[in-house]
Protein backbone atom coordinates (compact mmCIF):
# COMPACT_ATOMS: atom_id res chain seq x y z
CA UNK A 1 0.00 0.00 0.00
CA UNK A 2 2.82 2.30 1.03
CA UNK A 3 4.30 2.01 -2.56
CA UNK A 4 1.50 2.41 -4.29
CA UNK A 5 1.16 5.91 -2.19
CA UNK A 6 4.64 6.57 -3.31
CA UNK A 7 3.87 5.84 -7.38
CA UNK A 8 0.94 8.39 -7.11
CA UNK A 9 2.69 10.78 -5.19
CA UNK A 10 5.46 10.90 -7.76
CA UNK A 11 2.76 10.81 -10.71
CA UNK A 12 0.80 13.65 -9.23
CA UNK A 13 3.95 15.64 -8.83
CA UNK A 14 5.50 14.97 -12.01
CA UNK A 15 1.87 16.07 -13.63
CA UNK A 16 2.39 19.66 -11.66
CA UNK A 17 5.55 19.92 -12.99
CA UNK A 18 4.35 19.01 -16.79
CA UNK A 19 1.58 21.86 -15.68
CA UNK A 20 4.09 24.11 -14.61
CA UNK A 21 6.35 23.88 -17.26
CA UNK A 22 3.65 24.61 -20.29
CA UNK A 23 2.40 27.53 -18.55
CA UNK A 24 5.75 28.51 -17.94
CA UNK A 25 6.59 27.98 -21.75
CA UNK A 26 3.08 29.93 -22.43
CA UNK A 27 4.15 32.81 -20.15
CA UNK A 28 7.05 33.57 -21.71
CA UNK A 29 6.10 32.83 -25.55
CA UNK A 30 6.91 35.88 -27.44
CA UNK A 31 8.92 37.55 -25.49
CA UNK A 32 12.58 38.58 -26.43
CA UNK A 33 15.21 35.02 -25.82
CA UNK A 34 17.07 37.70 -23.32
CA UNK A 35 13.53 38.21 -20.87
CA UNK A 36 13.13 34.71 -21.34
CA UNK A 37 16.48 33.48 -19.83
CA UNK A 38 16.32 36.03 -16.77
CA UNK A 39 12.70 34.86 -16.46
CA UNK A 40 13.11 31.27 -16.97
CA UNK A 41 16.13 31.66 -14.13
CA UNK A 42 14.02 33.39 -11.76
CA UNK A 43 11.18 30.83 -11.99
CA UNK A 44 13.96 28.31 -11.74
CA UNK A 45 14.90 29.65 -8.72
CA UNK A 46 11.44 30.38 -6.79
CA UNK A 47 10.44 26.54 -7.41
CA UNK A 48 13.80 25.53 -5.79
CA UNK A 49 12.81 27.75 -2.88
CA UNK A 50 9.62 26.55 -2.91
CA UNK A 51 9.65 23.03 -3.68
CA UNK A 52 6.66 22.64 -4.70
CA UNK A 53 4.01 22.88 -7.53
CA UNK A 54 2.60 26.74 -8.30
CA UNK A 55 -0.87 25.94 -7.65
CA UNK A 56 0.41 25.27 -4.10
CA UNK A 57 2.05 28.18 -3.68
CA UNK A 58 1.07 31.09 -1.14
CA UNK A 59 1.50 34.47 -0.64
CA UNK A 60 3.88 33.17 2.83
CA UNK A 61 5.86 31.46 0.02
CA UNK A 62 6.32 34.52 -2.11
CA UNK A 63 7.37 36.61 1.38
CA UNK A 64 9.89 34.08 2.26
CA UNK A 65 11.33 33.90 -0.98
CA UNK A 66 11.19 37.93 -1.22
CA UNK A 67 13.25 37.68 2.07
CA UNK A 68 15.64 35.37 0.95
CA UNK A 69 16.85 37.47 -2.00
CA UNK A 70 18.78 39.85 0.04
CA UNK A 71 21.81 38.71 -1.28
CA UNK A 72 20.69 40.13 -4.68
CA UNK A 73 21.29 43.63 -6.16
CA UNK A 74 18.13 46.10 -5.18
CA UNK A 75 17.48 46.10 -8.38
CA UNK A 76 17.81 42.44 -9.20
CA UNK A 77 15.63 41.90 -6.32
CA UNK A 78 13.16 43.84 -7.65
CA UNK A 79 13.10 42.53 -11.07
CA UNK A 80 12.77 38.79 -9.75
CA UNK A 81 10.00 39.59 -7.77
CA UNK A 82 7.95 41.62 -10.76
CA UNK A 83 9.01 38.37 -13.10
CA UNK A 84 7.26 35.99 -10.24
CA UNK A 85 4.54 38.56 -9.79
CA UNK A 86 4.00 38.65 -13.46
CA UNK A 87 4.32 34.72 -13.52
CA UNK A 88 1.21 34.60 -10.80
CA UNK A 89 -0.70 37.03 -12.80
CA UNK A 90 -0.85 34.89 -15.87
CA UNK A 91 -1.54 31.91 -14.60
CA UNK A 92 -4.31 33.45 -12.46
């Protein structure tokens, strides 16, 4: 029973990250191949913080990833967050 738990665990995940990736691939379509690399690397990053699918993502994750970046430039911390901002926004 417990591996049979496991298997659907792993599907289910492995679905949410097929999910996340096309509507990450739909978020960026059409915008220039340098947005999409800073954007691709800054949803990269938030679902490493995160570790876990977008749909199960909350506003406490956003804050604790917002407080993690203070390593970052100002202004790169600013542009990450508008890029996952903008990333919630579309898939709202």
């Amino acid at each position: 029973m417990a591996t049979a738990l496991v298997v659907s665990t792993q599907a289910a995940l492995s679905a949410f990250e097929i999910a996340d990736s096309r509507l990450l691939e739909l978020w960026l379509h059409g915008r220039s191949p340098r947005i999409q690399r800073a954007y691709r690397a800054d949803a990269a990053r938030f679902l490493a913080f995160v570790a876990q699918p977008l749909a199960q993502t909350t506003l406490a994750d956003l804050q604790a990833f917002a407080d993690s970046l203070t390593h970052l430039a100002p202004a790169s911390q600013a542009r990450t967050l508008s890029a996952i901002k903008s990333l919630f926004t579309f898939a709202h």
